[in-house]
N, C-alpha and C. Protein backbone atom coordinates (compact mmCIF):
# COMPACT_ATOMS: atom_id res chain seq x y z
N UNK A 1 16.22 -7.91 21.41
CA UNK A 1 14.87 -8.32 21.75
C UNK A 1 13.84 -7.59 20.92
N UNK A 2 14.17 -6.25 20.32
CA UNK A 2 13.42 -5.46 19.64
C UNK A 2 12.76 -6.62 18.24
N UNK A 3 13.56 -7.09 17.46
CA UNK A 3 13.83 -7.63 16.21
C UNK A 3 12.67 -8.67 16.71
N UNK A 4 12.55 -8.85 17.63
CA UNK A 4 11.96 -10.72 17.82
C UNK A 4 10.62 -10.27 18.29
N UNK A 5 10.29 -9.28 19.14
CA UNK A 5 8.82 -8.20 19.00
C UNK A 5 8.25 -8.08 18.14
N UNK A 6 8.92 -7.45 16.96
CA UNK A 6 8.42 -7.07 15.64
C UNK A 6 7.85 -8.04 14.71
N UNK A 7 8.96 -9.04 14.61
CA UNK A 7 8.94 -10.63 14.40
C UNK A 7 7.43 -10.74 14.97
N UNK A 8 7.36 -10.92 16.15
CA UNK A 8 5.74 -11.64 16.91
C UNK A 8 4.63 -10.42 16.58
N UNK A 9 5.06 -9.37 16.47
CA UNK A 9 3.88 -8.96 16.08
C UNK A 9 3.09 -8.68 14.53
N UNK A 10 3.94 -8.92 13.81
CA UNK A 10 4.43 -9.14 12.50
C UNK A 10 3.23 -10.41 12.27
N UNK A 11 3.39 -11.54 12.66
CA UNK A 11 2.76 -12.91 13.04
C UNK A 11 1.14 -12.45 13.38
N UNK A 12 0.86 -12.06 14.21
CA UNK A 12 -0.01 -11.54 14.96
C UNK A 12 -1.01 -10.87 13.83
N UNK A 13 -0.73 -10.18 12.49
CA UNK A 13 -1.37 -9.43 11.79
C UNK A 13 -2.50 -10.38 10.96
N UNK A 14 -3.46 -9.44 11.19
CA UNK A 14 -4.78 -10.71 10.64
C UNK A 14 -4.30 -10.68 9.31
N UNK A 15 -4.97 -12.23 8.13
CA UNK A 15 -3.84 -12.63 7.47
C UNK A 15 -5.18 -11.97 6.22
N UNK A 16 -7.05 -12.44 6.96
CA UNK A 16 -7.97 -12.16 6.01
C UNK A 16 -8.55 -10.96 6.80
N UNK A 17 -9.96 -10.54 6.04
CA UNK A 17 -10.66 -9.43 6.40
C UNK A 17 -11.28 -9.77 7.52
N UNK A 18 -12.07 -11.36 7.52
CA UNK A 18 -12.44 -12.11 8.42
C UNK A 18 -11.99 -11.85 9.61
N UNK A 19 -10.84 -12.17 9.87
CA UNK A 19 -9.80 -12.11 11.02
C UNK A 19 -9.92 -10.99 11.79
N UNK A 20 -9.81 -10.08 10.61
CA UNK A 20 -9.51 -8.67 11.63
C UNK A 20 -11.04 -7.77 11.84
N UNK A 21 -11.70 -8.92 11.56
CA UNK A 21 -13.23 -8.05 11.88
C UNK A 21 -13.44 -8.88 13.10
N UNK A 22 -13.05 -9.75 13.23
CA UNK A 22 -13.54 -10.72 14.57
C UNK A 22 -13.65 -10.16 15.88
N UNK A 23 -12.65 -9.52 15.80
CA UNK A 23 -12.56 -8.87 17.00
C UNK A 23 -11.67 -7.49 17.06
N UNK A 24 -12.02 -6.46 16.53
CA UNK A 24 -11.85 -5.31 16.26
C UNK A 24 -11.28 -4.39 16.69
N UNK A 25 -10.71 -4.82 18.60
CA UNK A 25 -10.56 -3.95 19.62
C UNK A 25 -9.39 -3.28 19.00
N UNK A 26 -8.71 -3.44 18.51
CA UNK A 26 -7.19 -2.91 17.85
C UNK A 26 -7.63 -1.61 16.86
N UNK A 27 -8.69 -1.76 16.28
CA UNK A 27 -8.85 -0.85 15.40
C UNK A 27 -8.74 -0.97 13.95
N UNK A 28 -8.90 -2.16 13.42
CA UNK A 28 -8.54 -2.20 12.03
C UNK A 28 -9.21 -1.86 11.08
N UNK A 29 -11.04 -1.86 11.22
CA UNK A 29 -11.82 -1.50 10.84
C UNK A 29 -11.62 0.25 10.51
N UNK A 30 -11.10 0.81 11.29
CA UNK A 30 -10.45 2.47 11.22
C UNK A 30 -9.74 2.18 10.16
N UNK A 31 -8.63 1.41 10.11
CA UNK A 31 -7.47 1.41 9.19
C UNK A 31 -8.08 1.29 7.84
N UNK A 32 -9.15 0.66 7.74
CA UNK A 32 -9.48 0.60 6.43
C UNK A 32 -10.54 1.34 5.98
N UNK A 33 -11.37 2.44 7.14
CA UNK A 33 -12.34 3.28 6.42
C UNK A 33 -10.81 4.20 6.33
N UNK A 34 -9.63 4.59 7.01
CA UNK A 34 -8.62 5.60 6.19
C UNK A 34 -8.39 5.34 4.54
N UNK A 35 -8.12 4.12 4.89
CA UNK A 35 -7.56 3.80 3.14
C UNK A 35 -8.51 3.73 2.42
N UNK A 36 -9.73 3.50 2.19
CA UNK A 36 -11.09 3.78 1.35
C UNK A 36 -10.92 5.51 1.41
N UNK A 37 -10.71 5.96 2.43
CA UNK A 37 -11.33 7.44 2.76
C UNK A 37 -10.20 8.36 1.60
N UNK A 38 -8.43 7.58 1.25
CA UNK A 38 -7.26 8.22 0.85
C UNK A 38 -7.71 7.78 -0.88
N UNK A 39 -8.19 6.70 -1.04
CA UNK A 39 -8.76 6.46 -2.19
C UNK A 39 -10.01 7.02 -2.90
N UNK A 40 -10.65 7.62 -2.12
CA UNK A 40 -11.89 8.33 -2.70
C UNK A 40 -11.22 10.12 -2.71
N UNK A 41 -10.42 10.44 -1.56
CA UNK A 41 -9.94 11.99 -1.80
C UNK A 41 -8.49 11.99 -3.25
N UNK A 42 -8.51 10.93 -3.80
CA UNK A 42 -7.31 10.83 -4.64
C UNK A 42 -7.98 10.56 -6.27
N UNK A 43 -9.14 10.18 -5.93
CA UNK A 43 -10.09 10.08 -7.13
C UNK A 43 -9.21 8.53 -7.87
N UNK A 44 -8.90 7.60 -6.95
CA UNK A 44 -8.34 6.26 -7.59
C UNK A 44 -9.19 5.06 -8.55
N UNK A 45 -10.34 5.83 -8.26
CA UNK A 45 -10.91 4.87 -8.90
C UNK A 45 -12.96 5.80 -9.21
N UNK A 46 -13.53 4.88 -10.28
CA UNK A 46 -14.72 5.32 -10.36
C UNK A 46 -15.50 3.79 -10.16
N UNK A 47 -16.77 4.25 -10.08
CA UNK A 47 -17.83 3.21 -9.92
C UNK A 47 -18.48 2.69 -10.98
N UNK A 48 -18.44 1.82 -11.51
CA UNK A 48 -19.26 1.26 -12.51
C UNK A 48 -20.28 0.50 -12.43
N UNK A 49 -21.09 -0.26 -13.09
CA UNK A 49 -22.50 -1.01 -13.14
C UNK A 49 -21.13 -2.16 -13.85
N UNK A 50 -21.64 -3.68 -13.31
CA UNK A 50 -20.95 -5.13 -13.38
C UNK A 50 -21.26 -4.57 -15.57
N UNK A 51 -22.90 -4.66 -15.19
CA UNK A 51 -23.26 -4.81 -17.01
C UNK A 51 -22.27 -4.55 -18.20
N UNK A 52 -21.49 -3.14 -17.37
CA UNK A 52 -20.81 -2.23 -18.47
C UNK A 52 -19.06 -2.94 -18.21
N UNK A 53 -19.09 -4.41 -17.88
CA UNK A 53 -17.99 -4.86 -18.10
C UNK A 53 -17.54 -5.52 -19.77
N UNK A 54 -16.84 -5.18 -20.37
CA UNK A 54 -16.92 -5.34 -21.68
C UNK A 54 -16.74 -7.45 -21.38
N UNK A 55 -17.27 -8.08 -22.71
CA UNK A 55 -17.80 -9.20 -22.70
C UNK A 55 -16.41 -9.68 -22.79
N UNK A 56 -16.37 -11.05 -22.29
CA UNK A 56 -15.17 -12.15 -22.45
C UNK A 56 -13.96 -10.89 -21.17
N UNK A 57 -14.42 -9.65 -20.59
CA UNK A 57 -13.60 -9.40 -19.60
C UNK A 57 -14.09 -9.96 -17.93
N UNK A 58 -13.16 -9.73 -16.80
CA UNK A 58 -13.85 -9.49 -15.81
C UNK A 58 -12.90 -8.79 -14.49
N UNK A 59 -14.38 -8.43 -13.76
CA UNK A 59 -13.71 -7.38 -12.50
C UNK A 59 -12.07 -8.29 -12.18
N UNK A 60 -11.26 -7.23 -11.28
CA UNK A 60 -9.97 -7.82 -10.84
C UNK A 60 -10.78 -7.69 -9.80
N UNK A 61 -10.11 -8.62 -8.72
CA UNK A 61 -10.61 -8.73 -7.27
C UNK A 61 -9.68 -8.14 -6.44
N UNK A 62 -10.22 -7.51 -5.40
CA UNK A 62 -9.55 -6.59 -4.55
C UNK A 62 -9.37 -7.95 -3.18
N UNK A 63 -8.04 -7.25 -2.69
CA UNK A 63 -8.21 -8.28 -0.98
C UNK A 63 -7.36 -7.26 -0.31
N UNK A 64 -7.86 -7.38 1.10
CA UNK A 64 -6.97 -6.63 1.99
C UNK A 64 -5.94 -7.14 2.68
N UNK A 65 -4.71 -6.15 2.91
CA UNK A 65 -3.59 -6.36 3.27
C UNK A 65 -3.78 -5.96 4.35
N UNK A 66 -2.72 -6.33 5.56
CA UNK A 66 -3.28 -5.90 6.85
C UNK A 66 -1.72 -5.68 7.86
N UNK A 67 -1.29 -4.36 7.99
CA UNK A 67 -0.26 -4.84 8.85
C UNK A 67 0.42 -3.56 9.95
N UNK A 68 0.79 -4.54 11.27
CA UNK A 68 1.14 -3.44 11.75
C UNK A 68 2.14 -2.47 11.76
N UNK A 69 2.86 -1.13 11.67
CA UNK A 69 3.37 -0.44 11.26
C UNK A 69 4.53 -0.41 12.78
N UNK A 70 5.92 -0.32 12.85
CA UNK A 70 6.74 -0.35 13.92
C UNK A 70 6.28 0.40 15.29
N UNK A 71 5.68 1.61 14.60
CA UNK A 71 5.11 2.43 15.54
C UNK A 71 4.21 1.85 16.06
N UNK A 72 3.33 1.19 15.93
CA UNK A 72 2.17 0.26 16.38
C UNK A 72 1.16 0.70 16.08
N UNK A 73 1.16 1.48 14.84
CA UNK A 73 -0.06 2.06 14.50
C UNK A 73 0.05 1.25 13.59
N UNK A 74 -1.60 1.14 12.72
CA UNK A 74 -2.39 -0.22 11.95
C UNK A 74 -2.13 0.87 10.47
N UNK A 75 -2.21 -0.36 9.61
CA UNK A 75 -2.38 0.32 8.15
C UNK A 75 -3.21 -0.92 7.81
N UNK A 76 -3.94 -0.68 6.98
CA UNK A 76 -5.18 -1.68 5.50
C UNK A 76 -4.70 -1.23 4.69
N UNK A 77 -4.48 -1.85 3.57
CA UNK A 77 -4.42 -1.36 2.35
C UNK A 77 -5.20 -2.12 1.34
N UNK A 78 -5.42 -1.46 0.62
CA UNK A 78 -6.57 -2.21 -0.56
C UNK A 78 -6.35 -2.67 -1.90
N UNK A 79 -5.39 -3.99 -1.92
CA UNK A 79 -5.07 -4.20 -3.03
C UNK A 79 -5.60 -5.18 -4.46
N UNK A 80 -5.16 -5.24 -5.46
CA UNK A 80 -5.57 -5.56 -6.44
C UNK A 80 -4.92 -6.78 -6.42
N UNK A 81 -5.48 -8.09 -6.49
CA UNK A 81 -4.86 -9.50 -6.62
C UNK A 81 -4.40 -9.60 -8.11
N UNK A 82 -3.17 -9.33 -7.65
CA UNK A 82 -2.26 -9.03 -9.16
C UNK A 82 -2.08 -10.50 -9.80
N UNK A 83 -2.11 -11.70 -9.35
CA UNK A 83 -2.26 -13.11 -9.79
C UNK A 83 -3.62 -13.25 -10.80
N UNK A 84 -4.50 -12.37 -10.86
CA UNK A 84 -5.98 -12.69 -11.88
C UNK A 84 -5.50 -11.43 -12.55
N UNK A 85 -4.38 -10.73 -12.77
CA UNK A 85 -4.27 -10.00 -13.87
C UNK A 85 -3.81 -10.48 -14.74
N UNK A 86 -3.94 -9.86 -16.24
CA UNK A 86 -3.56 -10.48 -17.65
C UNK A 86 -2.28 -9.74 -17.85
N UNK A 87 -1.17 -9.96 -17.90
CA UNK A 87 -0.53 -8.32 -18.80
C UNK A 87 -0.67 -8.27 -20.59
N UNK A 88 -0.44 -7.02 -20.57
CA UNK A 88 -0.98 -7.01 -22.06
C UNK A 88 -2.64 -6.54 -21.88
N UNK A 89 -3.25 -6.93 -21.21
CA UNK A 89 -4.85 -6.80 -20.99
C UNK A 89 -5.11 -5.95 -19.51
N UNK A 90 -4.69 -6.25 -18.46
CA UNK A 90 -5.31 -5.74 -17.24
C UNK A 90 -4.25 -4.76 -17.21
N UNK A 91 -2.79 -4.45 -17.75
CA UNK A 91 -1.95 -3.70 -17.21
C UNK A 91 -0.23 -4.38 -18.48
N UNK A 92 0.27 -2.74 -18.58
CA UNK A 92 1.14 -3.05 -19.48
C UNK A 92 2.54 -3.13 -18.97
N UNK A 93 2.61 -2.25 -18.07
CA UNK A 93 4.31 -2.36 -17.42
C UNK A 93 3.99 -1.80 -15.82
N UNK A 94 4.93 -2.24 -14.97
CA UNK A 94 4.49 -2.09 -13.52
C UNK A 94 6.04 -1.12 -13.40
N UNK A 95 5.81 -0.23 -12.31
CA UNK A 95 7.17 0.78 -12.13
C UNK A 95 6.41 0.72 -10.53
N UNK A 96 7.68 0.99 -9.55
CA UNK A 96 8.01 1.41 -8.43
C UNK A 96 9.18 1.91 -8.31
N UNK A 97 8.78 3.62 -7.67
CA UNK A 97 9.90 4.45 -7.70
C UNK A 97 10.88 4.06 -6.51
N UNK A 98 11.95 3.66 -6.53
CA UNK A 98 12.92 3.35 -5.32
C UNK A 98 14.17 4.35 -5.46
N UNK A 99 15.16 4.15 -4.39
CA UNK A 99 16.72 4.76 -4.46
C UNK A 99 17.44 3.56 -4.19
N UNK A 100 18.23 3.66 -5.60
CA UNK A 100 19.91 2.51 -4.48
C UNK A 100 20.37 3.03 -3.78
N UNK A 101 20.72 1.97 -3.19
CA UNK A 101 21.26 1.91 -1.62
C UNK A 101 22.79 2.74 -1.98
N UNK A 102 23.01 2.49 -3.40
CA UNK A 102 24.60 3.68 -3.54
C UNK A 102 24.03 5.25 -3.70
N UNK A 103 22.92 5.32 -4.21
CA UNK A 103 22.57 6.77 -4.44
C UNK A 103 22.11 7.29 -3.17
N UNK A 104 21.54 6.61 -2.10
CA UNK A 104 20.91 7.12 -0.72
C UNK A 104 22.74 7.57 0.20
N UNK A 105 23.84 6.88 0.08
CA UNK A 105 25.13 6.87 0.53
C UNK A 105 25.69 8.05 0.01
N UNK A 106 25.39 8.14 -1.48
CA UNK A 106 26.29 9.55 -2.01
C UNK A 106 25.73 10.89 -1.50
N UNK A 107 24.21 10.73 -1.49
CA UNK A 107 23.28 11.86 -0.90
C UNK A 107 24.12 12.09 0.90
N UNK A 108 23.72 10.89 1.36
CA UNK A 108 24.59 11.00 3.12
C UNK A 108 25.98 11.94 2.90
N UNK A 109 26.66 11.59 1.92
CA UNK A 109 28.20 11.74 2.14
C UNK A 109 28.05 13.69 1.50
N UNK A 110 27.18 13.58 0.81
CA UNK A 110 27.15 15.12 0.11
C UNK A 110 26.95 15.64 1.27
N UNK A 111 25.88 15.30 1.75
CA UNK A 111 24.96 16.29 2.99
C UNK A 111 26.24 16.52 3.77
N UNK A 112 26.82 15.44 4.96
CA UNK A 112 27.95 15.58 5.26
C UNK A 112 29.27 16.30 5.15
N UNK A 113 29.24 16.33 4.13
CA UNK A 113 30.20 17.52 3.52
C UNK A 113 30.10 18.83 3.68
N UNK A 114 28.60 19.35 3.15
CA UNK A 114 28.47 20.29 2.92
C UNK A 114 28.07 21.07 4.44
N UNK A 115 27.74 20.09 5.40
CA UNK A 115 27.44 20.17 6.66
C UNK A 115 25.60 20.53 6.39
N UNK A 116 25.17 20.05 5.78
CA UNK A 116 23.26 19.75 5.66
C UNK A 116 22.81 18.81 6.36
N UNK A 117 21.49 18.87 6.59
CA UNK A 117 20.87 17.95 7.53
C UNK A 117 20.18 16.99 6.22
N UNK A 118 19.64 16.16 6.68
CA UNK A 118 18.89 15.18 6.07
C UNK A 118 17.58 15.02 6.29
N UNK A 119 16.28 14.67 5.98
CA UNK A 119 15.34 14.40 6.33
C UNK A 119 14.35 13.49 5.78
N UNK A 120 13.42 12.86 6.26
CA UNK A 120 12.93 11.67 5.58
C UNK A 120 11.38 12.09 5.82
N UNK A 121 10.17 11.44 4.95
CA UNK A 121 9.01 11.61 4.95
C UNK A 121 8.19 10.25 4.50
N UNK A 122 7.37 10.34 5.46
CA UNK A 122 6.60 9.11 5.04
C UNK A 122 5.11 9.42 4.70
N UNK A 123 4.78 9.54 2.97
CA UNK A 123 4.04 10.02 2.55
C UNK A 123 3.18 9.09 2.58
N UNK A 124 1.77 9.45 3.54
CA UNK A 124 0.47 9.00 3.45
C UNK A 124 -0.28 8.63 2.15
N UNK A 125 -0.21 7.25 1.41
CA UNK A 125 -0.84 6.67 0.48
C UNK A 125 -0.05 7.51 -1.06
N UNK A 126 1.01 7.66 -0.59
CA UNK A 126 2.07 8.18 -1.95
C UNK A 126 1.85 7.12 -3.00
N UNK A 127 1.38 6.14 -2.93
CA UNK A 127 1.39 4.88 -4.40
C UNK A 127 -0.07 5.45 -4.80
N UNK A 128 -0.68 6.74 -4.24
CA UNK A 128 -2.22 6.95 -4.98
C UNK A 128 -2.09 8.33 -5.89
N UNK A 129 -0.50 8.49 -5.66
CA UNK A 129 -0.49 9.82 -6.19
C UNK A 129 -0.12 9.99 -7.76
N UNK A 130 0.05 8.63 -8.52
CA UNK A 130 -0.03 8.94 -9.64
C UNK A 130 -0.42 8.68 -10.39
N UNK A 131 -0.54 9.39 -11.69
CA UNK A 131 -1.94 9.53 -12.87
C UNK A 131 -1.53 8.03 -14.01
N UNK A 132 -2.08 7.35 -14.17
CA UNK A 132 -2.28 6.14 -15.02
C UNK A 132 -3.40 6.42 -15.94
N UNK A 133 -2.57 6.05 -17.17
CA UNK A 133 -3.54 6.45 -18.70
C UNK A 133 -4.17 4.68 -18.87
N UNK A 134 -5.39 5.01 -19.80
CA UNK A 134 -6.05 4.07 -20.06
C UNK A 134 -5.42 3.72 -21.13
């Protein structure tokens, strides 16, 4: 029954900004002064004047993501509508750091062995933590 909860509440997550301003009682409006708040202490970005957009370019558009977290706590996130990017022009190669699912097993089986514990962390806005050259 857990799986089919998650499922409905999953559903439930406002889809625009619209949505989740409508009626606020949940808190989402929080969720997203955090993620503005993790983006300004991470220095992700600066402010510019439209003018000083170089000619024949233009802004990428931001939209918010919106969803609830198992725990039932809310996350926003503030992303870049990667569909109006150019590559070659807006961005040259995309990386996300992951583990295979064989390297997370060999780690289990080491720990195991050696009789070590394991531990996991869920780093608050970790995709802001790294440095991108112009």
């Amino acid at each position: 029954s857990t799986p089919a909860l998650l499922a409905s509440a999953a559903c439930n997550d406002p889809k625009t900004r619209k949505q989740a301003l409508r009626d606020d009682r949940e808190g989402w409006t929080a969720a997203e002064r955090a993620e503005i708040s993790n983006h300004a202490n991470n220095g992700s970005w600066e402010m510019i004047d439209r003018s000083s957009v170089p000619a024949g370019r233009a802004l990428v558009r931001l939209i918010w993501v919106y969803k609830r977290k198992r725990s039932g706590s809310l996350k926003a996130r503030l992303c870049v509508q990667g569909c109006a990017q150019i590559p070659g022009v807006d961005f040259e190669q995309t990386f996300c750091a992951t583990m295979r699912a064989t390297s997370l097993r060999t780690l289990a089986a080491l720990a195991a062995k050696r009789g070590l514990q394991m531990r996991r962390w869920d780093f608050v806005a970790a995709y802001l933590q790294g440095d991108l050259e112009a």
